[in-house]
C-alpha atoms as a PDB file:
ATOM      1  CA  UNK A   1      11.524   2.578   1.323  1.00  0.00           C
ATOM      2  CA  UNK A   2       8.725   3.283   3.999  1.00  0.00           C
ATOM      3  CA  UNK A   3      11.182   2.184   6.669  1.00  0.00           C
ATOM      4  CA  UNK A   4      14.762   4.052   5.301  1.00  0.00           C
ATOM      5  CA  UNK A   5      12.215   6.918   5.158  1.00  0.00           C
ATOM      6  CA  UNK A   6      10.735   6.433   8.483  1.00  0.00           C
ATOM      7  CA  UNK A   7      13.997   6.473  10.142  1.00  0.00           C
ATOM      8  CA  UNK A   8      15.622   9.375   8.181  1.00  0.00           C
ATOM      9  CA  UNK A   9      12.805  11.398   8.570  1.00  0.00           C
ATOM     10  CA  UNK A  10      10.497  10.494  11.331  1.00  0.00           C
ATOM     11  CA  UNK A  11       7.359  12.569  11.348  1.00  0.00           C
ATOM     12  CA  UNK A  12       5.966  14.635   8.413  1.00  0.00           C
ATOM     13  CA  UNK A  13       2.767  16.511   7.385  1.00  0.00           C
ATOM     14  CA  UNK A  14      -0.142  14.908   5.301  1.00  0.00           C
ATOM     15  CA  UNK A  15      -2.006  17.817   4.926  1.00  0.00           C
ATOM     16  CA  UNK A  16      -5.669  18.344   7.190  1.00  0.00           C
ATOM     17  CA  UNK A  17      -3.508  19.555  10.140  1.00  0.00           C
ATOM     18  CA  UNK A  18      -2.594  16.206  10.649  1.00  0.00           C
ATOM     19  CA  UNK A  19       1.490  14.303  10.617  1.00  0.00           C
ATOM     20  CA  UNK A  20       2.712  11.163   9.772  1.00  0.00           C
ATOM     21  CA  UNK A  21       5.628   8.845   9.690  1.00  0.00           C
ATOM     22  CA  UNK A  22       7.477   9.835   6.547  1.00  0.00           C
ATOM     23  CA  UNK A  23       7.075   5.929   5.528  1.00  0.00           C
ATOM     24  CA  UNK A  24       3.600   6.480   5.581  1.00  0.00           C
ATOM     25  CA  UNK A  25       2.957   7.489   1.388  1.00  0.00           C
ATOM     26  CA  UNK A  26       5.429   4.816   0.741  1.00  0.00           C
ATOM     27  CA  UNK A  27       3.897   1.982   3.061  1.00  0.00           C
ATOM     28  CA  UNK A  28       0.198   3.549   1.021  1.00  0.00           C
ATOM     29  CA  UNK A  29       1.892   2.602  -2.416  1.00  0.00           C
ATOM     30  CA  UNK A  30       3.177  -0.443  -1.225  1.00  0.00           C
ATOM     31  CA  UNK A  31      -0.406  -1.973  -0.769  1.00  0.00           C
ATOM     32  CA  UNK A  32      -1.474  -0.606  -4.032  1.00  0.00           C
ATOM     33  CA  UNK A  33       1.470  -2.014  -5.542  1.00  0.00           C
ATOM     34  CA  UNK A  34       0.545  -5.549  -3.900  1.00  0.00           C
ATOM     35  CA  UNK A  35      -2.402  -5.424  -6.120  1.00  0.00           C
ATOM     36  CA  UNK A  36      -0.746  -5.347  -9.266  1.00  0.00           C
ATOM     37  CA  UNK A  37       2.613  -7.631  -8.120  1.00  0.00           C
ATOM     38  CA  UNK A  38      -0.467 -10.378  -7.268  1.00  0.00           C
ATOM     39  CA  UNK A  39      -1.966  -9.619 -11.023  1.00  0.00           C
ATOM     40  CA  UNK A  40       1.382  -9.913 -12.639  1.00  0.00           C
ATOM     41  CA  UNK A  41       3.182 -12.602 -10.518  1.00  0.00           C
ATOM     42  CA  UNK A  42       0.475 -14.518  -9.196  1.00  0.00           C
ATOM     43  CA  UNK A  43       0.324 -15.303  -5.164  1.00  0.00           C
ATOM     44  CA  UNK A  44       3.557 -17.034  -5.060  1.00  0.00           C
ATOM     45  CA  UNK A  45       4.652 -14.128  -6.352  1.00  0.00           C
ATOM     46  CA  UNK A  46       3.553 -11.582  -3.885  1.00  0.00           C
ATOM     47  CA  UNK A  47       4.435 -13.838  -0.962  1.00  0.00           C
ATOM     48  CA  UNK A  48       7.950 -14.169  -2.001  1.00  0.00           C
ATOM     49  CA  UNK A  49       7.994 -10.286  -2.483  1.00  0.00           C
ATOM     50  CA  UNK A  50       6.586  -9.659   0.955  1.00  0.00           C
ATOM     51  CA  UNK A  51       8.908 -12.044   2.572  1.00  0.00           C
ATOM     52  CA  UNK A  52      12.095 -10.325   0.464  1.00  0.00           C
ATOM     53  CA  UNK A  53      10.912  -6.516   1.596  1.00  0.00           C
ATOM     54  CA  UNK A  54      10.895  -7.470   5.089  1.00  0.00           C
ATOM     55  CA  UNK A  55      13.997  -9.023   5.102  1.00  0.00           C
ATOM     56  CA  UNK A  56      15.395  -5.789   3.016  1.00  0.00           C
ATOM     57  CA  UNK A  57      13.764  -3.833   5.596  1.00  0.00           C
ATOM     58  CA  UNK A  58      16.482  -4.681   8.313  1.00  0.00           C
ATOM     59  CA  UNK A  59      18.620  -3.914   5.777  1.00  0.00           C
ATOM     60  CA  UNK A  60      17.921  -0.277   5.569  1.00  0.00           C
ATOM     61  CA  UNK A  61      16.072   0.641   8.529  1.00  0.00           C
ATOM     62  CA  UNK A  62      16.754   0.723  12.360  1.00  0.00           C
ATOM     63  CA  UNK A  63      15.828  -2.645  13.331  1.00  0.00           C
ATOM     64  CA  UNK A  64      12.967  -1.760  15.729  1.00  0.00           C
ATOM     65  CA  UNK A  65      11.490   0.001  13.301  1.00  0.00           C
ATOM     66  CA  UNK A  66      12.316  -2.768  10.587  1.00  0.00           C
ATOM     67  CA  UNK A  67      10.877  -5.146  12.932  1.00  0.00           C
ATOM     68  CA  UNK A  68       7.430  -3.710  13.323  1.00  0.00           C
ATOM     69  CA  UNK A  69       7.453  -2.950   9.980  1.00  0.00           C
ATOM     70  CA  UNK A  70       7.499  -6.457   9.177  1.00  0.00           C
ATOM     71  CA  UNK A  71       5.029  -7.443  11.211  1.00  0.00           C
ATOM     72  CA  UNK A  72       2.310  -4.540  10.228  1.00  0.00           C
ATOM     73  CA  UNK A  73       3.590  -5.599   6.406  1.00  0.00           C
ATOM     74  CA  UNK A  74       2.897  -8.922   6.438  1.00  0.00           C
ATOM     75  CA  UNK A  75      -0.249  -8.753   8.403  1.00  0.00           C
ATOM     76  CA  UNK A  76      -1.381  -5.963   5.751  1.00  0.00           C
ATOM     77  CA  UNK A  77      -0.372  -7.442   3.217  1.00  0.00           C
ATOM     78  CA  UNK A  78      -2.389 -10.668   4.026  1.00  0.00           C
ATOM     79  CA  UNK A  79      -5.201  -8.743   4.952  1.00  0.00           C
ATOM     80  CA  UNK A  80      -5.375  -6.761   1.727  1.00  0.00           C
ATOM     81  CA  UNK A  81      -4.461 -10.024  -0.536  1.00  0.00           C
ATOM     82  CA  UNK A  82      -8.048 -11.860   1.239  1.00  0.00           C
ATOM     83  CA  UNK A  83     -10.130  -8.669  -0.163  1.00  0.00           C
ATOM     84  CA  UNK A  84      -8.278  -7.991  -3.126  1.00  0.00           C
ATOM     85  CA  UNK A  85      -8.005 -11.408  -4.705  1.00  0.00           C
ATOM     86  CA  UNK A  86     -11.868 -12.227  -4.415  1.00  0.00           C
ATOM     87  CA  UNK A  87     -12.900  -8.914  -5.979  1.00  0.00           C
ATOM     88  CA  UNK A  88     -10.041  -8.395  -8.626  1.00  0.00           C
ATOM     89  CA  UNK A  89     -11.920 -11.182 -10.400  1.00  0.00           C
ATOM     90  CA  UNK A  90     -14.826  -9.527 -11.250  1.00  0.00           C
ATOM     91  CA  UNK A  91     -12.818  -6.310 -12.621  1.00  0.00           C
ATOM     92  CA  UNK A  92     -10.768  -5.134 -15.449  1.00  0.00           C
ATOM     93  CA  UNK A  93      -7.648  -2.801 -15.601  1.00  0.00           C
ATOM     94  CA  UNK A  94      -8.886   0.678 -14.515  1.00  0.00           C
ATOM     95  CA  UNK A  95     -12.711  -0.155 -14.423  1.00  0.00           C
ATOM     96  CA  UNK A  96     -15.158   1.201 -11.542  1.00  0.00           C
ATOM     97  CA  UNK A  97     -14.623  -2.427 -10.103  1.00  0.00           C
ATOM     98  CA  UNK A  98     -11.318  -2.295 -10.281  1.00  0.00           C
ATOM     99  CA  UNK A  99     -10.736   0.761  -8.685  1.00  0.00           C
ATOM    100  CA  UNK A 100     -13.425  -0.514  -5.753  1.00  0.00           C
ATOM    101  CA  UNK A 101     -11.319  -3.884  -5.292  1.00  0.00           C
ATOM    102  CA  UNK A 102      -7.958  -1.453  -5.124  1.00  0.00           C
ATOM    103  CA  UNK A 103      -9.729   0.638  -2.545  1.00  0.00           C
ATOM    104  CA  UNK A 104     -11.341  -1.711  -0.214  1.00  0.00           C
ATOM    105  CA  UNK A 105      -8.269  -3.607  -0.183  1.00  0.00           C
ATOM    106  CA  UNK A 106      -6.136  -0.487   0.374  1.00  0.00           C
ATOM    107  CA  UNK A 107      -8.613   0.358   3.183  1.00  0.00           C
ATOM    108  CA  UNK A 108      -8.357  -2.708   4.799  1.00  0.00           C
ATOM    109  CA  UNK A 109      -4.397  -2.719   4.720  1.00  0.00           C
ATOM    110  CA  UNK A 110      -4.155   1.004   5.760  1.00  0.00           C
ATOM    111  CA  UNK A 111      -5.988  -0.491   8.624  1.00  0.00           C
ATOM    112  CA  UNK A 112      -3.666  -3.269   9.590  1.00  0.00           C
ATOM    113  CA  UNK A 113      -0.643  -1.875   8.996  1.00  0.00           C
ATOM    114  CA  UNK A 114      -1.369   1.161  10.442  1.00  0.00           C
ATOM    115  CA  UNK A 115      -2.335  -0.369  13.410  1.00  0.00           C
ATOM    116  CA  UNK A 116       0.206  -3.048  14.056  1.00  0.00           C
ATOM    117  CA  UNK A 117       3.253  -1.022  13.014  1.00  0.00           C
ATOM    118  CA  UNK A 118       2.490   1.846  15.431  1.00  0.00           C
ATOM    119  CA  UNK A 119       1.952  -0.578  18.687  1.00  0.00           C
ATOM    120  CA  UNK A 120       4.704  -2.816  17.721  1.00  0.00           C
ATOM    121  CA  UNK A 121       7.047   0.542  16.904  1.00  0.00           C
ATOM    122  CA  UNK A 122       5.885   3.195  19.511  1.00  0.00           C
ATOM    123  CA  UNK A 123       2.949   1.156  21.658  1.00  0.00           C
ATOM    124  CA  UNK A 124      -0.537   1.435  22.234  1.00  0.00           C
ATOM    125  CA  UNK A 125      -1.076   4.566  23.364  1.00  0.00           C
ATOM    126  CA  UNK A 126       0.280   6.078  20.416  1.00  0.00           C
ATOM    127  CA  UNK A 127      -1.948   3.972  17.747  1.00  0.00           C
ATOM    128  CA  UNK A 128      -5.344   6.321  18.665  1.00  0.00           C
ATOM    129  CA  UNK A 129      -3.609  10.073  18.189  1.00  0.00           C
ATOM    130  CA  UNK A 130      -1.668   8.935  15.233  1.00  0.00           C
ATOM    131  CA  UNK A 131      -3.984   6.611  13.150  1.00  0.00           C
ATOM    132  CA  UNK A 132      -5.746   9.778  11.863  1.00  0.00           C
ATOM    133  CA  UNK A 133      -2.777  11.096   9.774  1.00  0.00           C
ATOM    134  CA  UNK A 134      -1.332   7.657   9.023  1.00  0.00           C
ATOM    135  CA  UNK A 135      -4.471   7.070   7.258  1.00  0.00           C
ATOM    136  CA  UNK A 136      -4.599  10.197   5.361  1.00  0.00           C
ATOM    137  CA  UNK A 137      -0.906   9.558   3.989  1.00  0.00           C
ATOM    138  CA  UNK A 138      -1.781   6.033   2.811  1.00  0.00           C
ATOM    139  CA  UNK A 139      -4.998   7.550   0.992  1.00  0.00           C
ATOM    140  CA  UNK A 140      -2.819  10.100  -0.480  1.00  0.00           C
ATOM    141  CA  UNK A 141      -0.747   7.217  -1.726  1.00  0.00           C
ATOM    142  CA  UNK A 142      -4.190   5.282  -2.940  1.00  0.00           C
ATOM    143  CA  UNK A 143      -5.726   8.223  -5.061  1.00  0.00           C
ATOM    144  CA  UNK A 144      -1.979   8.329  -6.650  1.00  0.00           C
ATOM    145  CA  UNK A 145      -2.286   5.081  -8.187  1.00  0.00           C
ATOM    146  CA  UNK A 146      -5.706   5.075  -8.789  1.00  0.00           C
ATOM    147  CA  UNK A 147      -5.401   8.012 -11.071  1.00  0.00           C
ATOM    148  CA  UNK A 148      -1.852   6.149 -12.234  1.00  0.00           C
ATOM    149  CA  UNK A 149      -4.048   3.476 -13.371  1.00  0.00           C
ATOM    150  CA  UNK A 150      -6.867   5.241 -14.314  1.00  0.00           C
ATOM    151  CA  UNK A 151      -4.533   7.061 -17.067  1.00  0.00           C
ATOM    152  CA  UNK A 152      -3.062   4.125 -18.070  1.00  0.00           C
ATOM    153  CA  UNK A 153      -5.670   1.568 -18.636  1.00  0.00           C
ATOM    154  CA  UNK A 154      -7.143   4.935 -21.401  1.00  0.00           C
ATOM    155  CA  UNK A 155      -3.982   4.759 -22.839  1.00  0.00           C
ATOM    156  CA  UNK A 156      -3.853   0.671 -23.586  1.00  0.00           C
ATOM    157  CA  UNK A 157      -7.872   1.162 -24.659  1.00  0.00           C
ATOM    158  CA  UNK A 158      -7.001   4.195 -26.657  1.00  0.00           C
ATOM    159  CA  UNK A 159      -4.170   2.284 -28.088  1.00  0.00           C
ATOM    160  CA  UNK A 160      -6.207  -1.024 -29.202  1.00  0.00           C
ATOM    161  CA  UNK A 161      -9.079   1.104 -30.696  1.00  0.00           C
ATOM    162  CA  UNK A 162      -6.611   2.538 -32.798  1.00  0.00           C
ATOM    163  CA  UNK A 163      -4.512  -0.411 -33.656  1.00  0.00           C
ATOM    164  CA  UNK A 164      -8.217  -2.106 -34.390  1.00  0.00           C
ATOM    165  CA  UNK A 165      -9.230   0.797 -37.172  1.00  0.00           C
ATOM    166  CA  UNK A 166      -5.949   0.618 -39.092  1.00  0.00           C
END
């Protein structure tokens, strides 16, 4: 999605003044979204998904773009997986831990993907002006599922205290 939207759409605001790559909220949901693929399917599982939305990437996008897509992607992806996994298992669904291990990870990604997809796609010199508002999208994308999460995990508690009383 970040890629089809990317090439559609190039450049669009994230609010602060600042633009990004239209990709950008979707590439930002896409490393929250890691986090609960890798609680549901395991790391197999978010390997194999990694590996199958780069090669749908190609599918969809123009191939330079798809191609430094799939390198920021899987080095993200990687990087948010090493400082995900190791806090995740301290944490439960929607606790303050759990929203920590979601952002640190998310951070870390951000980082990486933003970094690697905008040398690979437009080089160097454009990583420093455009970092800024890459950043901000992915947040955007981060507070999203936090608050996602956040409302669901009251839900399931809600749910089991009242399944519990009756």
């Amino acid at each position: 999605m970040a890629n089809y939207l990317t090439t559609r759409l190039g450049f669009v605001p994230v609010g602060f003044g600042l633009s990004a790559t239209a990709g950008t909220f979707a590439a930002g949901a896409a490393l929250a979204l890691r986090d609960v693929t890798q609680d549901s399917l395991g790391r197999r599982g978010v390997l194999a998904v990694v590996v199958a939305g780069a090669g749908l990437s190609f599918l969809l996008a123009d191939p330079f773009i798809a191609l430094a897509s799939a390198a920021a992607f899987l080095l993200s992806e990687l990087a948010d997986f090493a400082v995900y996994t190791p806090l995740r298992r301290r944490s439960r669904l929607g606790d303050r831990r759990w929203a920590a291990a979601v952002i640190a990870s998310n951070v870390v990604g951000a980082v990486v993907d933003t970094v690697v997809f905008l040398t690979v796609a437009f080089g160097a010199a454009a990583v420093l002006p455009a970092t800024p508002g890459q950043l901000v999208g992915k947040a955007w994308a981060t507070v999203a599922f936090l608050a996602v999460g956040w409302a669901v995990s009251r839900a399931v508690l809600r749910e089991s205290v009242h399944a519990e009383r009756a």
